[in-house]
C-alpha atoms as a PDB file:
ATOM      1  CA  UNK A   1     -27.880 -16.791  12.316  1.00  0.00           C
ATOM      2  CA  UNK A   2     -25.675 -13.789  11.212  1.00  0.00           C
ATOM      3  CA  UNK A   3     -22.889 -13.841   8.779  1.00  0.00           C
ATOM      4  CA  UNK A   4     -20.644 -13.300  11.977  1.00  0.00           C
ATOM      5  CA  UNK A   5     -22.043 -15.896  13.591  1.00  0.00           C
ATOM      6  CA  UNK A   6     -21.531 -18.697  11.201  1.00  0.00           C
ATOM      7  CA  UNK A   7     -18.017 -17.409  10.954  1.00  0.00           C
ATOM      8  CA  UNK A   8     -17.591 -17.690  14.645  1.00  0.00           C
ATOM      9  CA  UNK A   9     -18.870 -21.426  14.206  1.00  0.00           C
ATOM     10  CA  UNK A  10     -16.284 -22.555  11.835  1.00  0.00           C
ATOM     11  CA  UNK A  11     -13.909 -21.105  13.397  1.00  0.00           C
ATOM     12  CA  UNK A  12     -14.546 -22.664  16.715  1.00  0.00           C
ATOM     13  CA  UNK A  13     -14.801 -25.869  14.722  1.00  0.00           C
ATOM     14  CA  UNK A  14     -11.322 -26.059  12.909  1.00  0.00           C
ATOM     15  CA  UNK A  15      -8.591 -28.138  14.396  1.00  0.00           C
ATOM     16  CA  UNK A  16      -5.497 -27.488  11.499  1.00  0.00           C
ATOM     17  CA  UNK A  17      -3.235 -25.286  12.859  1.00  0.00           C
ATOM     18  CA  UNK A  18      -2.263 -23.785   9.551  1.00  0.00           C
ATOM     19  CA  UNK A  19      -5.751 -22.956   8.786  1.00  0.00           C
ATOM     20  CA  UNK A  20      -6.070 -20.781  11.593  1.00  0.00           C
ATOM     21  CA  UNK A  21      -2.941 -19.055  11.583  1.00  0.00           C
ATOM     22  CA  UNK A  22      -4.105 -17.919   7.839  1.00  0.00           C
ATOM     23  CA  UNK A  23      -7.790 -16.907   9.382  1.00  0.00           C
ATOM     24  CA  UNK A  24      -5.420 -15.140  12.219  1.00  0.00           C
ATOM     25  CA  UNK A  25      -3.509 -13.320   9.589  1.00  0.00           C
ATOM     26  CA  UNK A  26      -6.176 -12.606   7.201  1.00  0.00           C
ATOM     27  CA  UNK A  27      -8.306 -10.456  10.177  1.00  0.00           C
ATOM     28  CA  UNK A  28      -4.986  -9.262  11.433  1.00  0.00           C
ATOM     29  CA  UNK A  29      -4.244  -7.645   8.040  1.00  0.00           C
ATOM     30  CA  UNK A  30      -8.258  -6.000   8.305  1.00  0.00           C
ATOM     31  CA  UNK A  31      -7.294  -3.610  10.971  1.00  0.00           C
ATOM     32  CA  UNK A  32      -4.769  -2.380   8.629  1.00  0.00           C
ATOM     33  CA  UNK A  33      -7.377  -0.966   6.681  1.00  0.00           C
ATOM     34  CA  UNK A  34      -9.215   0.191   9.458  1.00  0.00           C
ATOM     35  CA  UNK A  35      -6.462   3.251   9.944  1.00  0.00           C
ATOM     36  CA  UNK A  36      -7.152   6.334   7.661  1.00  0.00           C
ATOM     37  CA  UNK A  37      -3.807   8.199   6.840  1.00  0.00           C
ATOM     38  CA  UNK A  38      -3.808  11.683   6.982  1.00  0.00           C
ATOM     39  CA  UNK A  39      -2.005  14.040   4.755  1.00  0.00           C
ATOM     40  CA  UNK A  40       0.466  16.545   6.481  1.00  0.00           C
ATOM     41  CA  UNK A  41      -0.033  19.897   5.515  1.00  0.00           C
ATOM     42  CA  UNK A  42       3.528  19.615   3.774  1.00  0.00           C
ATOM     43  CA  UNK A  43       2.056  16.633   1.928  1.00  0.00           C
ATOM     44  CA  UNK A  44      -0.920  18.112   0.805  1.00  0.00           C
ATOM     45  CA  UNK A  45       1.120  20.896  -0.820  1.00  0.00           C
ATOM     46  CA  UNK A  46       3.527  18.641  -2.701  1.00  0.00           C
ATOM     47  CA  UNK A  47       0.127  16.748  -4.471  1.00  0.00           C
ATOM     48  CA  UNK A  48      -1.057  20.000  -4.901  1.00  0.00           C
ATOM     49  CA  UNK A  49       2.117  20.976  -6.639  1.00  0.00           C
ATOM     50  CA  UNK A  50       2.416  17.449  -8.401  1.00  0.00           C
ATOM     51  CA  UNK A  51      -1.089  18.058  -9.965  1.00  0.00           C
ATOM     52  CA  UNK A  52      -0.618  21.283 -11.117  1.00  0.00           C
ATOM     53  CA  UNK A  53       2.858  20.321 -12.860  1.00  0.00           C
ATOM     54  CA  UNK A  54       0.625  17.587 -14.575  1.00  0.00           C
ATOM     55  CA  UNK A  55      -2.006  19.966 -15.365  1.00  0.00           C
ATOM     56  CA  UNK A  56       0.262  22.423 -17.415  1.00  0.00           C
ATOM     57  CA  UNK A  57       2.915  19.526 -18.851  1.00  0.00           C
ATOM     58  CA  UNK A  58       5.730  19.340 -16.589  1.00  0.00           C
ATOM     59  CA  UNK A  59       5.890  15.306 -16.424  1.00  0.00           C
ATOM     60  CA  UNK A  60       8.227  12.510 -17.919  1.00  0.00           C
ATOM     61  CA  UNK A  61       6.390   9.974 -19.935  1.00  0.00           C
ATOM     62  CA  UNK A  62       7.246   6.161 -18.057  1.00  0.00           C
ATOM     63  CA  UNK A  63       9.930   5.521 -20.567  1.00  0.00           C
ATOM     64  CA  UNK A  64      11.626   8.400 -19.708  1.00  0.00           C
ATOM     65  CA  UNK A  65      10.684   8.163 -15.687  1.00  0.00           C
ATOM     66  CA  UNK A  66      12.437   5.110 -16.071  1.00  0.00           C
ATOM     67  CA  UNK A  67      15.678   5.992 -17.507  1.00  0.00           C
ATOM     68  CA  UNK A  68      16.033   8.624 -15.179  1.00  0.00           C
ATOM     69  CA  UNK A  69      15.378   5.920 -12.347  1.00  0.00           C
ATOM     70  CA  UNK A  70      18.017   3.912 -13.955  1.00  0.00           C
ATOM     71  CA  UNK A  71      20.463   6.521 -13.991  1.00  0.00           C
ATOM     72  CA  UNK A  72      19.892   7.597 -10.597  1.00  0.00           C
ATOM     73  CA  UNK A  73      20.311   4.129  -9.550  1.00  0.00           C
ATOM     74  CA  UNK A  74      23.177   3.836 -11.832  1.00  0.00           C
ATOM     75  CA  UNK A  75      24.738   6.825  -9.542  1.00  0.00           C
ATOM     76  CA  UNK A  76      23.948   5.724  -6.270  1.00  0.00           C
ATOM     77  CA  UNK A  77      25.482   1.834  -6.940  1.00  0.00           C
ATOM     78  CA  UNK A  78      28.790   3.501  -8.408  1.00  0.00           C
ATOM     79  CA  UNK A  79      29.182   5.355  -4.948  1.00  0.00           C
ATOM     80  CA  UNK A  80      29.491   2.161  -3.229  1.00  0.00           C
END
């Protein structure tokens, strides 16, 4: 009997409700990783850009990425 096959079986065999609304939402969530996202040209030229930035120094370390997310949020809250 196949992996699949078994699974079929227990399955078929559950009565609780719950349990199969988890199964249900467990192989719903599968196809979701099923779909391949593709870059846009646009996209693939802002990596590109991103990457080279990194490769010749032009980054913020994470304690100063996060002051500058801080401010920024900082900014947008006061224009409320």
């Amino acid at each position: 009997m196949t992996v699949k096959q078994q699974i079929i079986e227990r399955v078929n065999s559950i009565e609780d409700e719950n349990i199969l609304k988890e199964i249900f939402s467990l192989i719903s969530a599968e196809k979701d990783f099923e779909t391949v996202y593709k870059f846009s040209s646009s996209e693939i030229q802002q990596v590109s850009e991103g990457i080279e930035d990194a490769d010749n120094g032009r980054y913020y370390s994470q304690n100063e990425s996060e002051k500058l997310v801080a401010k920024w949020l900082q900014e947008k809250s006061d224009g409320l």
